[in-house]
Structure formats: C-alpha cells, structure tokens
Protein backbone atom coordinates (compact mmCIF):
# COMPACT_ATOMS: atom_id res chain seq x y z
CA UNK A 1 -7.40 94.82 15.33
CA UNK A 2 -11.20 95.56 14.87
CA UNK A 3 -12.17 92.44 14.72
CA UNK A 4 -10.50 92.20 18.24
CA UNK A 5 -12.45 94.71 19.54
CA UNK A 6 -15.36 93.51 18.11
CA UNK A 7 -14.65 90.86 20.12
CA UNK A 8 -14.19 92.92 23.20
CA UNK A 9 -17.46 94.73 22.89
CA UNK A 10 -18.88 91.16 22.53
CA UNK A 11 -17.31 90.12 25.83
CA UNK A 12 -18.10 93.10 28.04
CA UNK A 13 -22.29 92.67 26.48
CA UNK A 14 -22.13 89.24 27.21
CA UNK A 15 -20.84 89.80 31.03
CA UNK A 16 -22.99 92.87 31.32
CA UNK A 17 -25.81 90.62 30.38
CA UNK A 18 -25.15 88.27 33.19
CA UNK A 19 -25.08 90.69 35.69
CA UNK A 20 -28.80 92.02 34.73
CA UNK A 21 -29.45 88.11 34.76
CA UNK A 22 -28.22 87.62 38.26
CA UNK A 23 -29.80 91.13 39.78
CA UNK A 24 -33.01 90.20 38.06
CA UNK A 25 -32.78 86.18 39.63
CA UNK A 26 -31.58 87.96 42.68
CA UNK A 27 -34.66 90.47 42.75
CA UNK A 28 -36.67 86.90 42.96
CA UNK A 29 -34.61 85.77 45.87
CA UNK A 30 -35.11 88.23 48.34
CA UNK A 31 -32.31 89.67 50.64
CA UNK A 32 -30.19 86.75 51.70
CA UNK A 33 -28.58 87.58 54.95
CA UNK A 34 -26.83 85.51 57.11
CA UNK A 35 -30.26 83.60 58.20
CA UNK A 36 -30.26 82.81 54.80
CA UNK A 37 -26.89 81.57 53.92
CA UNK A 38 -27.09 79.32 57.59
CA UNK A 39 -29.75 77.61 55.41
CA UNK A 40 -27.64 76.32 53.15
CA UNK A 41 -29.11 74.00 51.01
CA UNK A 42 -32.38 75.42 50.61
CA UNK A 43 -30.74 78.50 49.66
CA UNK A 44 -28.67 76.62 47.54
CA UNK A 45 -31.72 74.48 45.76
CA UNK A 46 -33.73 78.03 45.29
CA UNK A 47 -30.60 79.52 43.73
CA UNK A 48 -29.65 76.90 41.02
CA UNK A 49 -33.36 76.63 40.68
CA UNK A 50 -34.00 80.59 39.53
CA UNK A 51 -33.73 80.74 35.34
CA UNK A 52 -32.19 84.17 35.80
CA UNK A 53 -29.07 82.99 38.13
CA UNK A 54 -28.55 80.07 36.30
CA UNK A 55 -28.74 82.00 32.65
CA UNK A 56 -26.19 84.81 34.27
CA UNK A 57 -24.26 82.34 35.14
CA UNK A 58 -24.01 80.60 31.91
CA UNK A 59 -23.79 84.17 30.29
CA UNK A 60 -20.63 84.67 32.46
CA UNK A 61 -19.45 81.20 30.57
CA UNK A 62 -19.50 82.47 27.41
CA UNK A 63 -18.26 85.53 27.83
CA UNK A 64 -15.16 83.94 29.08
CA UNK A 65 -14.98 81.76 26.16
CA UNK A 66 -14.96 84.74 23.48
CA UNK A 67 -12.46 86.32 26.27
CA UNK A 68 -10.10 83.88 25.80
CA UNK A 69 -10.39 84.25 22.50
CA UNK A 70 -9.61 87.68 22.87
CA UNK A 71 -6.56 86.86 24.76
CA UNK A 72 -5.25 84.58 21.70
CA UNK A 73 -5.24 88.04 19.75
CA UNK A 74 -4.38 90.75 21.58
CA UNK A 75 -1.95 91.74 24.31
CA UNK A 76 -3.25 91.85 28.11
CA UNK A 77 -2.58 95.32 28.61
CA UNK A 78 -4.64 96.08 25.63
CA UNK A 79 -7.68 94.09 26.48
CA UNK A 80 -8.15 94.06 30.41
CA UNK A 81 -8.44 97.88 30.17
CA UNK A 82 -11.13 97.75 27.69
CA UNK A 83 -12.87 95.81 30.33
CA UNK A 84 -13.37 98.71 32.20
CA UNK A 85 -15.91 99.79 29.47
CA UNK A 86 -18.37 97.07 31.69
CA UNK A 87 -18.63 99.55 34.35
CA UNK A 88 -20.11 102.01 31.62
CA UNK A 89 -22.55 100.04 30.82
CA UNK A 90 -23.77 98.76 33.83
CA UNK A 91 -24.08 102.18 34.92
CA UNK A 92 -26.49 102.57 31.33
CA UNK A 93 -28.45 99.25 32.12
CA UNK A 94 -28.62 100.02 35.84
CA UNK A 95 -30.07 103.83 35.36
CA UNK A 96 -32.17 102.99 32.06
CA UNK A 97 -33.28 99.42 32.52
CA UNK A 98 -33.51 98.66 36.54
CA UNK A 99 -34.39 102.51 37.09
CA UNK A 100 -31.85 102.98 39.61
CA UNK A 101 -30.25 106.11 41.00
CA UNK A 102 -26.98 106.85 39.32
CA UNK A 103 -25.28 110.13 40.83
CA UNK A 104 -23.16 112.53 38.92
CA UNK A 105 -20.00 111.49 40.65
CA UNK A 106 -20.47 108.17 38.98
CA UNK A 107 -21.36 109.76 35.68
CA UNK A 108 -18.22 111.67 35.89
CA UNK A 109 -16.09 108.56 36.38
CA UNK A 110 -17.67 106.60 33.71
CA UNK A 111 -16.87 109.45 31.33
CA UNK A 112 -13.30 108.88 33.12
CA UNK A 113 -13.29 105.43 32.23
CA UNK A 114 -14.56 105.97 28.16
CA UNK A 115 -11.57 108.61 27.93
CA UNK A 116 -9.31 106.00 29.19
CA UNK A 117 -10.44 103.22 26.80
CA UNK A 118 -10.37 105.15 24.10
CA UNK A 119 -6.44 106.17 25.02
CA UNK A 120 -5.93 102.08 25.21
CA UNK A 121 -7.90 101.63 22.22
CA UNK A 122 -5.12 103.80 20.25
CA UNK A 123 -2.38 101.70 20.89
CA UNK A 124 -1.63 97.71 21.17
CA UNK A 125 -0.31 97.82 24.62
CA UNK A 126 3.20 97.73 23.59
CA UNK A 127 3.45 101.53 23.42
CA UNK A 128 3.38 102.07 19.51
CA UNK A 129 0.15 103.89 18.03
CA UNK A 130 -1.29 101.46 15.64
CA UNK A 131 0.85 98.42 15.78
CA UNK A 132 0.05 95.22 16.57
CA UNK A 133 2.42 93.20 19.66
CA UNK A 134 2.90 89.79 19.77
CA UNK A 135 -0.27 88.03 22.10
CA UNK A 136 2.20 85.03 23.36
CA UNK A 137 6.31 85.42 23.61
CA UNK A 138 8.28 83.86 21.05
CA UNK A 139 10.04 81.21 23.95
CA UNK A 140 6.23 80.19 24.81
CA UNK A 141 5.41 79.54 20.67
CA UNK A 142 8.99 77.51 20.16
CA UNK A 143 8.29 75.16 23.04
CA UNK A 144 11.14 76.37 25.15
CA UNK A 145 11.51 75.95 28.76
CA UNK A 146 9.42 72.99 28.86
C-alpha cells in the first residue's frame, strides 16, 4: 500500500504541476474573452504555440498514465479521495509561488480536506483498517460476461 500512495502523491505533483504550467502559459496569453475565442485559430495557433500550455498539457498526460497505474492497485474509493489532496496544494503553490491571496475560509477547508485524506488513507476503501480490497472483481479477471 505505500508504494500506492507513493504513487498517488506522484499523480496529484504531476497534475499540480500542469496547472502552474497552464496559469503561467496563460499569464502569457492575456485574458481571452469572447473576442478572443471568435478568433479562433489565431487563438488556437498562440495557444499550442506557448511552451507552458503545451508542457501542462503533457504534464496532465503523465499524470494520467501513473493514475492508471494507480487504479491497477488500489480500489476507486481509496484513490479518487486522495485526489482531493490537489486542492491542498494548489492552494500552497498558488499562495507561495504565484503570490496570490488565499483567505482563511479556504485555509480552513484545505485543513478539511488533509483530515479527510488522512481518514481514507487508513483504510482500503472496502471498510477494513489496513487491508487491502481487490482493484478489479473476480468476474472481470476470469473473463466472464464477455
């Protein structure tokens, strides 16, 4: 199991990388508004142009690969509300990195959200402290209803 949430941890970096990319890329854009977005391809061309989108985008790739990986592991309701642990620390990058105002309110839920993980985190998602469920059920591994 540590190794899974190694893996986790991996995923949510790797995703919370992307979205610095793609604020950052963004930041280079401009505003896009609907004047913009009526542009279409030039908005299009400066978009898949910008390092920074294109880099958060692939950074969103690869975080879905090791999330899939993850998903080979570990059950669903263990992992997807680990995932929640992203909003933590976009809430670090945003206030310590891009500078940005973060109000107590959303302090107070991201300490919400590390108390919840940390319940998840306890269990395997099937209920039992500790133990380890099944990732796929048994009918799916024996090739039935195929």
């Amino acid at each position: 199991m540590t190794k899974s949430l190694i893996l986790i941890l991996l995923a949510i970096v790797i995703s919370v990388g992307g979205q610095l990319s793609l604020k950052y890329g963004t930041g280079l854009l401009g505003r896009i508004d609907g004047q913009a977005v009526s542009g279409g391809w030039g908005l299009l061309q400066r978009v898949v142009s910008n390092p920074y989108i294109v880099a958060g985008i692939g950074l969103y790739g690869l975080g879905a690969a090791v999330w899939i990986v993850v998903l080979s592991r570990v059950p669903l309701s263990f992992a997807y509300p680990m995932l929640g642990l992203s909003y933590v620390l976009v809430l670090l990058v945003s206030r310590f990195v891009l500078n940005e105002h973060v109000s107590l309110q959303r302090w107070v839920g991201a300490l919400l959200i590390v108390t919840g993980a940390a319940l998840v985190s306890r269990t395997s998602g099937d209920g039992q402290a500790g133990s380890v469920a099944p990732a796929v059920p048994a009918a799916a591994v024996a090739g039935e209803g195929r």
